[in-house]
C-alpha atoms as a PDB file:
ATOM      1  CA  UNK A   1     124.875 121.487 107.095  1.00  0.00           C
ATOM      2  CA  UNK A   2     124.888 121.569 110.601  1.00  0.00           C
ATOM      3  CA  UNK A   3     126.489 124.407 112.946  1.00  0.00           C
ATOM      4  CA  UNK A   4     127.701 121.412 114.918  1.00  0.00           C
ATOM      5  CA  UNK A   5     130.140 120.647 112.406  1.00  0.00           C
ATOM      6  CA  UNK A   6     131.895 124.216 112.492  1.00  0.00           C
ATOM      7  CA  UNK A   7     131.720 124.432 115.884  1.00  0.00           C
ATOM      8  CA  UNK A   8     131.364 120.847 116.874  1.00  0.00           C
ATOM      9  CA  UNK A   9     131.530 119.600 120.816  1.00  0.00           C
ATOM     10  CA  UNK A  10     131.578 123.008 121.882  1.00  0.00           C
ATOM     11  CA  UNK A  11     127.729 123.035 121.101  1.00  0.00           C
ATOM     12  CA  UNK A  12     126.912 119.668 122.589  1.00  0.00           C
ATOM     13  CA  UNK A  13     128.729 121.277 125.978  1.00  0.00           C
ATOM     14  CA  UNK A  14     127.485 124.279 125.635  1.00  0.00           C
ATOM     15  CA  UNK A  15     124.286 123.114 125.483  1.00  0.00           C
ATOM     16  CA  UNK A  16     124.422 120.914 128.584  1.00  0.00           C
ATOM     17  CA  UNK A  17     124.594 123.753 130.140  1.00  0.00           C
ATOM     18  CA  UNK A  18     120.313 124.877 129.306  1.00  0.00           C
ATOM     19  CA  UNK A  19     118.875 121.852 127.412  1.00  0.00           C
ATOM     20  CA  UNK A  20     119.107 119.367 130.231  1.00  0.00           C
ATOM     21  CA  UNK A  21     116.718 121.274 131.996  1.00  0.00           C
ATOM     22  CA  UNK A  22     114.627 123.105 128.794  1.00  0.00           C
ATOM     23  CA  UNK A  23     112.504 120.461 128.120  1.00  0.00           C
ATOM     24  CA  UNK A  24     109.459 122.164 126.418  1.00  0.00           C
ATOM     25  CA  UNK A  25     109.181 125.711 124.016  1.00  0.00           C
ATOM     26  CA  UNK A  26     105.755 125.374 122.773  1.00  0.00           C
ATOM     27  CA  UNK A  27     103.641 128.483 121.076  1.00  0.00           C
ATOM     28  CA  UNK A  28      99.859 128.651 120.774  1.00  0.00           C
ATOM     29  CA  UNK A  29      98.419 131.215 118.307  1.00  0.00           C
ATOM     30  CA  UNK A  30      94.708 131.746 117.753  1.00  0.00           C
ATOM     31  CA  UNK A  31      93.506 134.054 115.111  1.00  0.00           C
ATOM     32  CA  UNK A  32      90.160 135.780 115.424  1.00  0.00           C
ATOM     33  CA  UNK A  33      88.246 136.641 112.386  1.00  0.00           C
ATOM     34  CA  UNK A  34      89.211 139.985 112.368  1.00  0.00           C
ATOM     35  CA  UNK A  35      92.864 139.402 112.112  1.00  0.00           C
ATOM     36  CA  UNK A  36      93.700 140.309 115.322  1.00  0.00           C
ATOM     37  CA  UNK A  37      94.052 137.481 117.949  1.00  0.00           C
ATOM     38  CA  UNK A  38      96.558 135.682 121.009  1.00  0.00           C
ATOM     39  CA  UNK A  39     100.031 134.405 121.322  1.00  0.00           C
ATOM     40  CA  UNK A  40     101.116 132.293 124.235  1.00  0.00           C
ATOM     41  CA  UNK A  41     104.495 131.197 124.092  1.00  0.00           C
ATOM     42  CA  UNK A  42     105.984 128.788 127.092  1.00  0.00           C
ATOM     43  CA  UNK A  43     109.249 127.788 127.965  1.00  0.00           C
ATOM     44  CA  UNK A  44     110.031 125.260 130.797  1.00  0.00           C
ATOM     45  CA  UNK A  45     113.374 124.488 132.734  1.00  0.00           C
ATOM     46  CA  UNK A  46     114.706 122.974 136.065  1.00  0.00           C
ATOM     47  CA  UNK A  47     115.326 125.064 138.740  1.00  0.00           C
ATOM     48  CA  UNK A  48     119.081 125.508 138.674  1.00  0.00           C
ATOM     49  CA  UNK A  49     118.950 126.622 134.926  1.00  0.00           C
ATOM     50  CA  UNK A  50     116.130 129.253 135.701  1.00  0.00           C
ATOM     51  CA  UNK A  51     119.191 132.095 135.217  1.00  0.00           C
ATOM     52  CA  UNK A  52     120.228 130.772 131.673  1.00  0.00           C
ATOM     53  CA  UNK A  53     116.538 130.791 131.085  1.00  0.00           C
ATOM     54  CA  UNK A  54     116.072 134.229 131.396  1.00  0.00           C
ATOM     55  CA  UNK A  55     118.660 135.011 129.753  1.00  0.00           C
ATOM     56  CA  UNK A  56     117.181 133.017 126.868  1.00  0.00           C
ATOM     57  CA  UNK A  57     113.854 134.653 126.686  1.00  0.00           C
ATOM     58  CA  UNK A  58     114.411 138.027 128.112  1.00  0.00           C
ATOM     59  CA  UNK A  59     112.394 138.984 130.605  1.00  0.00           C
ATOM     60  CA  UNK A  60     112.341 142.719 129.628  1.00  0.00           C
ATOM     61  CA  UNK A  61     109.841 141.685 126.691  1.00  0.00           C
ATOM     62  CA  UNK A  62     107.629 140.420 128.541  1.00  0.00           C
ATOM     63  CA  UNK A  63     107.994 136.890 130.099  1.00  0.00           C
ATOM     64  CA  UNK A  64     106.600 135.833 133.779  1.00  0.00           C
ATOM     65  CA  UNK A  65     107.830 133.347 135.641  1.00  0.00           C
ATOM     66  CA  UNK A  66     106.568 130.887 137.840  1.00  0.00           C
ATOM     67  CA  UNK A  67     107.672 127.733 139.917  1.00  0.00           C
ATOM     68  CA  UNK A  68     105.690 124.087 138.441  1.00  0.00           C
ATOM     69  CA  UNK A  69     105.810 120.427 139.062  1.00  0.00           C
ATOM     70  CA  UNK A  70     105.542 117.781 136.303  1.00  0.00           C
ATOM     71  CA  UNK A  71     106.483 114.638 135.861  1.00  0.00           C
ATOM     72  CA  UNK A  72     106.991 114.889 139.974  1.00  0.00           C
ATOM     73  CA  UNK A  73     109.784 117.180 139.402  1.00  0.00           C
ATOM     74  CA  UNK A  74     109.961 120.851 140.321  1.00  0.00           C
ATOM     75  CA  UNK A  75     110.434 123.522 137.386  1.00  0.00           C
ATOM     76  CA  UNK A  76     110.075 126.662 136.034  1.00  0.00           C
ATOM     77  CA  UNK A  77     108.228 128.118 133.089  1.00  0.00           C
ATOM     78  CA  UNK A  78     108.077 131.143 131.550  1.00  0.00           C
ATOM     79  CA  UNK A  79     105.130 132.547 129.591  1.00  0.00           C
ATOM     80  CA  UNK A  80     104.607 135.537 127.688  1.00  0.00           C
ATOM     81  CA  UNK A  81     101.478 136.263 126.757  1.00  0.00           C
ATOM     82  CA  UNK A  82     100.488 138.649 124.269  1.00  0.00           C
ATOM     83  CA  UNK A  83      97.212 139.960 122.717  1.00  0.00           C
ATOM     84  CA  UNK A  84      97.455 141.217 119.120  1.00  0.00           C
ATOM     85  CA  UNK A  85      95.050 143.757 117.407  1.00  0.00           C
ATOM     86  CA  UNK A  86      94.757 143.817 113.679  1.00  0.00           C
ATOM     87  CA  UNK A  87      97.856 144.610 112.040  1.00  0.00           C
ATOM     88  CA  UNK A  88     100.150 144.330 114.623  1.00  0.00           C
ATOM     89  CA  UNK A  89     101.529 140.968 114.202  1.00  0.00           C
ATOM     90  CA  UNK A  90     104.176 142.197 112.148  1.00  0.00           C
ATOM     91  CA  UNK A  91     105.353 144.139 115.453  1.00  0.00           C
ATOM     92  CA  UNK A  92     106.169 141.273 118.030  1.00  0.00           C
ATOM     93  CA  UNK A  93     109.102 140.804 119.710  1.00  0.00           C
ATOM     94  CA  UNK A  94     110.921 137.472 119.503  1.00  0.00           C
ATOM     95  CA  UNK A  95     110.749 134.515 121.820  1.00  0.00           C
ATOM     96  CA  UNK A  96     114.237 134.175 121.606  1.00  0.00           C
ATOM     97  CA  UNK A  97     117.413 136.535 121.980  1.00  0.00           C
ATOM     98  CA  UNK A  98     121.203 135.264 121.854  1.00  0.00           C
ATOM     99  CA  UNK A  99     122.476 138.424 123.700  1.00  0.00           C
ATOM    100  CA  UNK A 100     120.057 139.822 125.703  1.00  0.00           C
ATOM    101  CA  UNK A 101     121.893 142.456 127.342  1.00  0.00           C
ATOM    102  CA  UNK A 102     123.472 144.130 123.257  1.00  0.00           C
ATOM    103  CA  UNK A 103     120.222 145.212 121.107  1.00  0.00           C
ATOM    104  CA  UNK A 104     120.277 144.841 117.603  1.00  0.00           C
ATOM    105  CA  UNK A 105     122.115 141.209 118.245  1.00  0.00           C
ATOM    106  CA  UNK A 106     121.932 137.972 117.463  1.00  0.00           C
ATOM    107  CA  UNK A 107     118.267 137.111 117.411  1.00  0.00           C
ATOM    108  CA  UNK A 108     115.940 134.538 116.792  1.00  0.00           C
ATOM    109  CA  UNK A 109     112.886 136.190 114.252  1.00  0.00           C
ATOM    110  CA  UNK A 110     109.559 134.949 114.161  1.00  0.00           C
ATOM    111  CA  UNK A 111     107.929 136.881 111.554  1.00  0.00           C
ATOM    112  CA  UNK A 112     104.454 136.729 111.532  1.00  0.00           C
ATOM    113  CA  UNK A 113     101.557 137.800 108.614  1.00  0.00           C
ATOM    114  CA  UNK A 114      97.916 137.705 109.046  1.00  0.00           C
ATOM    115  CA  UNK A 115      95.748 138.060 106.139  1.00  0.00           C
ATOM    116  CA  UNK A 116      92.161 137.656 106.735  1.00  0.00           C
ATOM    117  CA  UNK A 117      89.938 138.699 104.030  1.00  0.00           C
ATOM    118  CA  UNK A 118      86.088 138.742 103.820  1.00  0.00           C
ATOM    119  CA  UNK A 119      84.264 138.373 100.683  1.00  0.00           C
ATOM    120  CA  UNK A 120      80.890 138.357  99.609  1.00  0.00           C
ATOM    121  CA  UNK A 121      79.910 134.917 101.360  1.00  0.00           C
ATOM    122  CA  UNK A 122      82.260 134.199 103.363  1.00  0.00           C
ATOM    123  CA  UNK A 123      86.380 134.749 103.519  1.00  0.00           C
ATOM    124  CA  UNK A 124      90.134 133.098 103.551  1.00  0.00           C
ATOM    125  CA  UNK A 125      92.199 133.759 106.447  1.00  0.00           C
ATOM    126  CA  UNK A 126      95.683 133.057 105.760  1.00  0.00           C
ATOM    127  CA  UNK A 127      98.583 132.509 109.176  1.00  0.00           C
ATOM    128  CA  UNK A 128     102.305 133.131 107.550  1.00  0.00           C
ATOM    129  CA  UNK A 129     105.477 132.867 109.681  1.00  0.00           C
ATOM    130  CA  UNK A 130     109.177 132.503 108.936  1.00  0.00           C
ATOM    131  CA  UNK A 131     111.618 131.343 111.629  1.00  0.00           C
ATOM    132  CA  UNK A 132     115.117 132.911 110.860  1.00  0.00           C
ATOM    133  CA  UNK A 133     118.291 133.744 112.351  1.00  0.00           C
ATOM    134  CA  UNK A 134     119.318 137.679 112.425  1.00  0.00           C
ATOM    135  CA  UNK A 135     123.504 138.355 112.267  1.00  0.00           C
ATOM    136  CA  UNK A 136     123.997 135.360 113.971  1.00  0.00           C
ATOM    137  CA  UNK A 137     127.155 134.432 112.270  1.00  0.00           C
ATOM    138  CA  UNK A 138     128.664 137.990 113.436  1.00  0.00           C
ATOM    139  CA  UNK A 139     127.792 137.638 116.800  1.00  0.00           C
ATOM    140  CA  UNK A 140     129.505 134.828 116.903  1.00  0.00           C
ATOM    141  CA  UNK A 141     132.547 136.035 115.210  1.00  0.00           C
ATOM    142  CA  UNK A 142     132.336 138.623 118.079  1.00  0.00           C
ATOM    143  CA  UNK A 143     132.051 136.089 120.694  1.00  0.00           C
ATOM    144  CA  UNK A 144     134.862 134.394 119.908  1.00  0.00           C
ATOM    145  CA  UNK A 145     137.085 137.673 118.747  1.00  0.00           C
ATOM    146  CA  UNK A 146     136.460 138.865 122.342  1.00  0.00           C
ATOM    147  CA  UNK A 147     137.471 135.894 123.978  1.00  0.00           C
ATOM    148  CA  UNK A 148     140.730 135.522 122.019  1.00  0.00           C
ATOM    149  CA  UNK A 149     141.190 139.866 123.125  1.00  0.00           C
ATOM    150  CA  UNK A 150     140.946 138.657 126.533  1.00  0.00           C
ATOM    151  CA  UNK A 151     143.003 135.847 126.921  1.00  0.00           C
ATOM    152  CA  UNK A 152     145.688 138.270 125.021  1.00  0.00           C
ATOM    153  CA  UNK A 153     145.452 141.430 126.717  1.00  0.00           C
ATOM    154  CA  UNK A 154     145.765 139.144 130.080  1.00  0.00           C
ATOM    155  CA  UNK A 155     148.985 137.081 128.982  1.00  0.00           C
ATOM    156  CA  UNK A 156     150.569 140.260 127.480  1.00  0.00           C
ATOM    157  CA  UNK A 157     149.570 143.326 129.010  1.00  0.00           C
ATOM    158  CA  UNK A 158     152.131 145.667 127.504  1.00  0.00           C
ATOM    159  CA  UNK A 159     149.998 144.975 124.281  1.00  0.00           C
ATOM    160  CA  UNK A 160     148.316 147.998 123.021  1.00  0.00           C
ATOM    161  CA  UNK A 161     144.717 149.007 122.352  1.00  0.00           C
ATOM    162  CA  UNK A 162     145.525 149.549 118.876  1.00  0.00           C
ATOM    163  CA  UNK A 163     146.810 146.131 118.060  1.00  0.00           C
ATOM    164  CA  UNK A 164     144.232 144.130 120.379  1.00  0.00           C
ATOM    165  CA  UNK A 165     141.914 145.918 117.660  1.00  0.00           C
ATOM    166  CA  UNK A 166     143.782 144.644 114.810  1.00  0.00           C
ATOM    167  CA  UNK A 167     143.790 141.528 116.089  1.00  0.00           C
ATOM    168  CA  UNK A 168     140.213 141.523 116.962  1.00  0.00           C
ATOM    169  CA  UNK A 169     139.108 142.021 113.468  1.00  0.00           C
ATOM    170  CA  UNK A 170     142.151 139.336 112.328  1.00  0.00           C
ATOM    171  CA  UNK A 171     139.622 137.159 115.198  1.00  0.00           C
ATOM    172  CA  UNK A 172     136.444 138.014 113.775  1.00  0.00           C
ATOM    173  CA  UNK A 173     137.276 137.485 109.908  1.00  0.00           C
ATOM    174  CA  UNK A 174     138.499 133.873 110.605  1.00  0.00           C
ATOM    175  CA  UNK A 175     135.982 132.873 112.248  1.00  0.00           C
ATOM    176  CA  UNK A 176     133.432 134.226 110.015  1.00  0.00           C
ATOM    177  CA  UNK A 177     135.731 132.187 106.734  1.00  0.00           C
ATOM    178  CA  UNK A 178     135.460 129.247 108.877  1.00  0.00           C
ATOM    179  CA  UNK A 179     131.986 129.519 109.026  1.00  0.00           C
ATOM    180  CA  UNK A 180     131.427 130.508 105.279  1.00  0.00           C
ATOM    181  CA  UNK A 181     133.551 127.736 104.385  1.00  0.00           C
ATOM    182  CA  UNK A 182     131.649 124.913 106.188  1.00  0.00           C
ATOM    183  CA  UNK A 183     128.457 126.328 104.552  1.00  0.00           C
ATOM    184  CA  UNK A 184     130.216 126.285 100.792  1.00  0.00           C
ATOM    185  CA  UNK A 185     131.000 122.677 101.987  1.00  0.00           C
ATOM    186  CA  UNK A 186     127.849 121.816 103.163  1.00  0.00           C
ATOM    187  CA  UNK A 187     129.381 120.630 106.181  1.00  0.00           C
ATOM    188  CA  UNK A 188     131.371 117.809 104.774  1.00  0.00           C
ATOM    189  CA  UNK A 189     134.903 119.729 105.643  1.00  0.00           C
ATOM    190  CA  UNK A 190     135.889 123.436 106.784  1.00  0.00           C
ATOM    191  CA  UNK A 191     139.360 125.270 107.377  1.00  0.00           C
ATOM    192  CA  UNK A 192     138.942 125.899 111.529  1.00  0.00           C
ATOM    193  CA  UNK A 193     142.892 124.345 112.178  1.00  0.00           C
ATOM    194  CA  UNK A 194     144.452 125.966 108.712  1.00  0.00           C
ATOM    195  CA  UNK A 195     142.760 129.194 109.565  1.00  0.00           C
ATOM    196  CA  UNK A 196     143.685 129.394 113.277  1.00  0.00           C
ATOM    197  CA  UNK A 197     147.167 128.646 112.154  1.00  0.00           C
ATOM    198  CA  UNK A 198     147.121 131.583 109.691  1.00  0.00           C
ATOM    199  CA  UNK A 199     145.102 133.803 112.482  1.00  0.00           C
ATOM    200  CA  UNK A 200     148.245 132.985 114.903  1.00  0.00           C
ATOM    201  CA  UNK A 201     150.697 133.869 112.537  1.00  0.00           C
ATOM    202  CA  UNK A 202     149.103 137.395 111.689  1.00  0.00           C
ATOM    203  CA  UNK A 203     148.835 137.707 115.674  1.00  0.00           C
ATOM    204  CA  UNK A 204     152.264 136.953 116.230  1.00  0.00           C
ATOM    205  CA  UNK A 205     153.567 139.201 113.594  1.00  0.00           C
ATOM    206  CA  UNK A 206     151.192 142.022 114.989  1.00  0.00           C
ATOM    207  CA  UNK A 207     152.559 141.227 118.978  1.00  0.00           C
ATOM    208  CA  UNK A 208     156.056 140.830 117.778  1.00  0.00           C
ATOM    209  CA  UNK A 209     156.225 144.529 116.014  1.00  0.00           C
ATOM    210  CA  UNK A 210     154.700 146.250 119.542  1.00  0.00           C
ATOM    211  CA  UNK A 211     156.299 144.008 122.227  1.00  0.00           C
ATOM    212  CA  UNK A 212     159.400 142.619 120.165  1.00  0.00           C
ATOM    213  CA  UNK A 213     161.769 139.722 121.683  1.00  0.00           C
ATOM    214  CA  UNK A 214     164.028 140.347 124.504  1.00  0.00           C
ATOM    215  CA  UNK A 215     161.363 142.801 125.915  1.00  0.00           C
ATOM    216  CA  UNK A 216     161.742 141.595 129.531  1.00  0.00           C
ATOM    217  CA  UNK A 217     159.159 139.637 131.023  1.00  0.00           C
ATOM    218  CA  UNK A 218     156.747 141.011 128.621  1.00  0.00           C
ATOM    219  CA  UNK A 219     158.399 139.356 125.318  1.00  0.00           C
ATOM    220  CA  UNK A 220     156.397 136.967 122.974  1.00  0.00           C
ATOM    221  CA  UNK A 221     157.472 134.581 120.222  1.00  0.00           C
ATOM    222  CA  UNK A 222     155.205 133.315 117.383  1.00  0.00           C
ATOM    223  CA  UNK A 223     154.970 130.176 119.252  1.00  0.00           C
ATOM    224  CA  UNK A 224     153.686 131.612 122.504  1.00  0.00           C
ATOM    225  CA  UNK A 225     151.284 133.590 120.568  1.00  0.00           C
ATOM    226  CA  UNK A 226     150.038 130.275 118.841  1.00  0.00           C
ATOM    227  CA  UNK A 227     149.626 128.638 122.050  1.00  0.00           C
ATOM    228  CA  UNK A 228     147.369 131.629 123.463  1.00  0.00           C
ATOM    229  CA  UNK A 229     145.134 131.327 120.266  1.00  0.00           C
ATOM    230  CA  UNK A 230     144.502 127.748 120.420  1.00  0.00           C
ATOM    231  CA  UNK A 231     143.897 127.744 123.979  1.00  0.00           C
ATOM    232  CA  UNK A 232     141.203 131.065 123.602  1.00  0.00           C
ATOM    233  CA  UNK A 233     139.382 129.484 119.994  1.00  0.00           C
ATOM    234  CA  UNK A 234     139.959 125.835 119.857  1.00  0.00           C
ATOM    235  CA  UNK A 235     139.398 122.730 122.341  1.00  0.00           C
ATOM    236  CA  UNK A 236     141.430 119.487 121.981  1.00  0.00           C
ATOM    237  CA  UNK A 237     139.736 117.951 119.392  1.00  0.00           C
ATOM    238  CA  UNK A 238     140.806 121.255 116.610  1.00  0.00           C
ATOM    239  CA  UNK A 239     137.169 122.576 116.994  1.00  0.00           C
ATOM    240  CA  UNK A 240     136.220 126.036 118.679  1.00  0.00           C
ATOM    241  CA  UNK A 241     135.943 125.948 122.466  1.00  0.00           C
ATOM    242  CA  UNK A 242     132.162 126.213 124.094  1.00  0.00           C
ATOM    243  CA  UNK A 243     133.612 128.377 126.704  1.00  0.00           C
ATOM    244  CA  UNK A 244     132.665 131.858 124.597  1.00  0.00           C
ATOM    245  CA  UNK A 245     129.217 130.886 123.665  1.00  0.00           C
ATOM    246  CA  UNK A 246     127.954 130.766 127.566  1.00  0.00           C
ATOM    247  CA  UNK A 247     127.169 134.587 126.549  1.00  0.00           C
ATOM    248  CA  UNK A 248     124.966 133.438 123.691  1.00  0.00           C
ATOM    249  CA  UNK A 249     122.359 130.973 125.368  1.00  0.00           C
ATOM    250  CA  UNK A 250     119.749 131.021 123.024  1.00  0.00           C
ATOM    251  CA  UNK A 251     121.867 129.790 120.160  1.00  0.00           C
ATOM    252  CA  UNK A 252     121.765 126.394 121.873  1.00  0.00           C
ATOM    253  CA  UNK A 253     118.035 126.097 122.749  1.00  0.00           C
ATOM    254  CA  UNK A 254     117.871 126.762 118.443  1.00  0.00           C
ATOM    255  CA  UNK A 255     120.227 123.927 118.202  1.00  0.00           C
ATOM    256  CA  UNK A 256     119.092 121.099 120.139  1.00  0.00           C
ATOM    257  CA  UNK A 257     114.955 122.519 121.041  1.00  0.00           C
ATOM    258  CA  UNK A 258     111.682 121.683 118.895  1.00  0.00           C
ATOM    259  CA  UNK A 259     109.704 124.190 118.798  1.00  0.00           C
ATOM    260  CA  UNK A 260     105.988 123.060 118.890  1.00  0.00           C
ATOM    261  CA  UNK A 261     103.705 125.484 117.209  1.00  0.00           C
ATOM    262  CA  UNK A 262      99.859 125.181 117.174  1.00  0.00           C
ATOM    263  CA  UNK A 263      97.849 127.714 115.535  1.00  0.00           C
ATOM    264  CA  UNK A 264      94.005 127.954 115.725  1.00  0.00           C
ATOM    265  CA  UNK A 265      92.372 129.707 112.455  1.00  0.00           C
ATOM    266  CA  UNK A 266      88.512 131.064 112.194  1.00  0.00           C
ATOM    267  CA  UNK A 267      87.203 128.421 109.526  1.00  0.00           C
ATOM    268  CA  UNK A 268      87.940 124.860 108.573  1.00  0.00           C
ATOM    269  CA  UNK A 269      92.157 124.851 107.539  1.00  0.00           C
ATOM    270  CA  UNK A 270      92.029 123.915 103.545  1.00  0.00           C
ATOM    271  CA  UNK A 271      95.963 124.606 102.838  1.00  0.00           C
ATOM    272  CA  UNK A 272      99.086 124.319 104.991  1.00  0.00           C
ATOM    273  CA  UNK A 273     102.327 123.002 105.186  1.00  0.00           C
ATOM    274  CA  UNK A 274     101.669 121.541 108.807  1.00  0.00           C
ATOM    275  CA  UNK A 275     102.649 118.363 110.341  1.00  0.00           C
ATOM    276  CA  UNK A 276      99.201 117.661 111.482  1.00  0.00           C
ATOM    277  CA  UNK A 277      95.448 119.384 110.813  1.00  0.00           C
ATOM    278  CA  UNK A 278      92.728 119.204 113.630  1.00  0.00           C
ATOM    279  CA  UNK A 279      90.097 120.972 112.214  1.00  0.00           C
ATOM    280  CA  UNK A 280      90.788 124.637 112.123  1.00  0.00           C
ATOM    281  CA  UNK A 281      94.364 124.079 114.058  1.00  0.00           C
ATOM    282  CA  UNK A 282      97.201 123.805 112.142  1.00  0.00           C
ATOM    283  CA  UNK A 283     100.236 121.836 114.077  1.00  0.00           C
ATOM    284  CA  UNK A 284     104.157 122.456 113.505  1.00  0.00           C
ATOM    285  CA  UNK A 285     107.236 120.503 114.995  1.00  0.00           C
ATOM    286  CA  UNK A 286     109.781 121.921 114.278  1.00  0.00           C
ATOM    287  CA  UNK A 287     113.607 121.319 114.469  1.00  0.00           C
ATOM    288  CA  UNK A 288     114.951 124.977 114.960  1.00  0.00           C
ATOM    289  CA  UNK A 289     118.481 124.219 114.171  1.00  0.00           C
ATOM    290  CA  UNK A 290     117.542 123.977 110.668  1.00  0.00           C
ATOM    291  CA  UNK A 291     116.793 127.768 110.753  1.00  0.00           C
ATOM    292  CA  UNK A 292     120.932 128.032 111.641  1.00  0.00           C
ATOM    293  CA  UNK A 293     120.834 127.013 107.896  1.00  0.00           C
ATOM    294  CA  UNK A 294     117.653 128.558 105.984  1.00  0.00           C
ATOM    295  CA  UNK A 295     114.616 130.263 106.556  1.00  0.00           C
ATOM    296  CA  UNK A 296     111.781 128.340 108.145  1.00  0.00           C
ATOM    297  CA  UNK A 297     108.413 129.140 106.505  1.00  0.00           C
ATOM    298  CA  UNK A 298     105.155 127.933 108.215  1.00  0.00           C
ATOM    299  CA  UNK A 299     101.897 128.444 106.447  1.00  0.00           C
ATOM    300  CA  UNK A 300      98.411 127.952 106.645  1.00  0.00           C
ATOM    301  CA  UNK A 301      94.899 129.005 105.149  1.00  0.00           C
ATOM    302  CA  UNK A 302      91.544 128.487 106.491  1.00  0.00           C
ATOM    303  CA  UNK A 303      88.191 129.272 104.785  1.00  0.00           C
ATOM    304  CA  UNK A 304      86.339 131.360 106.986  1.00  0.00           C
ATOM    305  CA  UNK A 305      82.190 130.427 107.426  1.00  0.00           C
ATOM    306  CA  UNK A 306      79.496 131.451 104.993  1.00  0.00           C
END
């Protein structure tokens, strides 16, 4: 299942709108014997998407920013780097935040174990992390709930705060059934037209009973109502509009990025589920939009010297 398919072109816009200038989101980790260790994490963009950039990484946590050339074309990266005692890998921050600006959002996790142990000898050091979306499918619902409450409360203003909230949550739920339905499906079919039709017809009924026909100027029908819906949630092909998800950046760099993850361990690697071993550095590419679907676990274990 892909998010593409409940939310289809809107993505592939939306995404024009960062990936054609992200071209690189690569992480370097090295682990000291200890435990403790570094995390350098790089993200590089053209020049005129340097704002979504920031957006995608958040600053605020860390990131600096500086102008590059490669490839003979100007850029901009971001870096944070970040030293890490003993213990506190558990602690960082993610790389990447849908909303930026609303804590406790949509987020992209990296959750990271070390476990080195010595033993009479020598020692194992073991490098855990799993890549997962947090309330990404409600921020979305959100997104999309607020768009629809602006489109309305602009079209109709005699419509009152109490049944733009009603219809908010009417918003939010459909969108959210769309979304569990495409998963149920794995992605073969899902109910976006059926359930915007029943959305508009719970709208309407709502809009009717506060601003009811023959109210002047102000006066909507079912059908009018239906038209505002489609035109907030949907684009022309039945699928929901990219316009909303401009507020939620780093859901596209998860969609269309690999991330490329190199870790360095203190001893020779013996176990992992990398995609390539050099030594005592473990390699990962990986797609992130398949963490839109599952947890992403990334593991390695490296004995450390006699």
């Amino acid at each position: 299942m892909s998010i593409r398919k409940l939310i289809g072109p809107a993505l592939v816009a939306a995404a024009a709108l960062v990936l054609t200038g992200c071209r690189e989101y690569k992480v370097e980790v090295r682990i000291d014997p200890n435990g403790g260790g570094q995390r350098i994490a790089t993200v590089d963009a053209a020049p005129d998407l340097a704002p979504a950039a920031r957006a995608l990484v958040g600053l605020a946590a860390g990131w600096d920013e500086k102008a590059i050339e490669k490839d003979g074309k100007a850029g901009r990266q971001f870096t944070r780097r970040q030293t890490v005692a003993p213990g506190g890998w558990s602690r960082l921050a993610p790389d990447i935040v849908a909303l930026s600006d609303a804590a406790g959002r949509a987020r992209l996790d990296d959750r990271i174990s070390v476990d080195c142990t010595r033993e009479k000898g020598g020692g194992r050091c073991t490098y855990r992390e799993v890549i997962a979306w947090h309330n990404l499918r409600e921020t979305l619902a959100d997104v999309y709930a607020a768009s629809l409450d602006t489109v309305l409360s602009d079209s109709i203003p005699a419509l009152g705060a109490a049944t733009r909230a009603e219809i908010r949550g009417l918003t939010r739920g459909a969108v959210l059934f769309a979304w569990d339905d495409l998963v149920e499906s794995d992605g073969h079919e899902h109910g976006t037209e059926r359930t915007t039709t029943a959305l508009s017809e719970a709208a309407a009924q709502l809009v009717a009973r506060e601003v009811p026909a023959g109210h002047g100027a102000e006066a909507a029908t079912a059908e009018r109502v239906a038209r505002l819906v489609r035109s907030a949630l949907l684009d022309g092909h039945g699928q929901l509009s990219s316009d909303p998800l401009a507020a939620v950046p780093g859901i596209e760099l998860s969609t269309d990025a690999s991330l490329e993850l190199r870790v360095t361990l203190p001893g020779p690697i013996v176990e992992s589920n990398a995609d390539e071993v050099q030594g005592q550095t473990a390699i990962w590419r990986v797609d992130l939009s398949k963490a839109l679907q599952e947890e992403i676990t990334l593991q390695a274990v490296a004995e450390m010297g006699r």
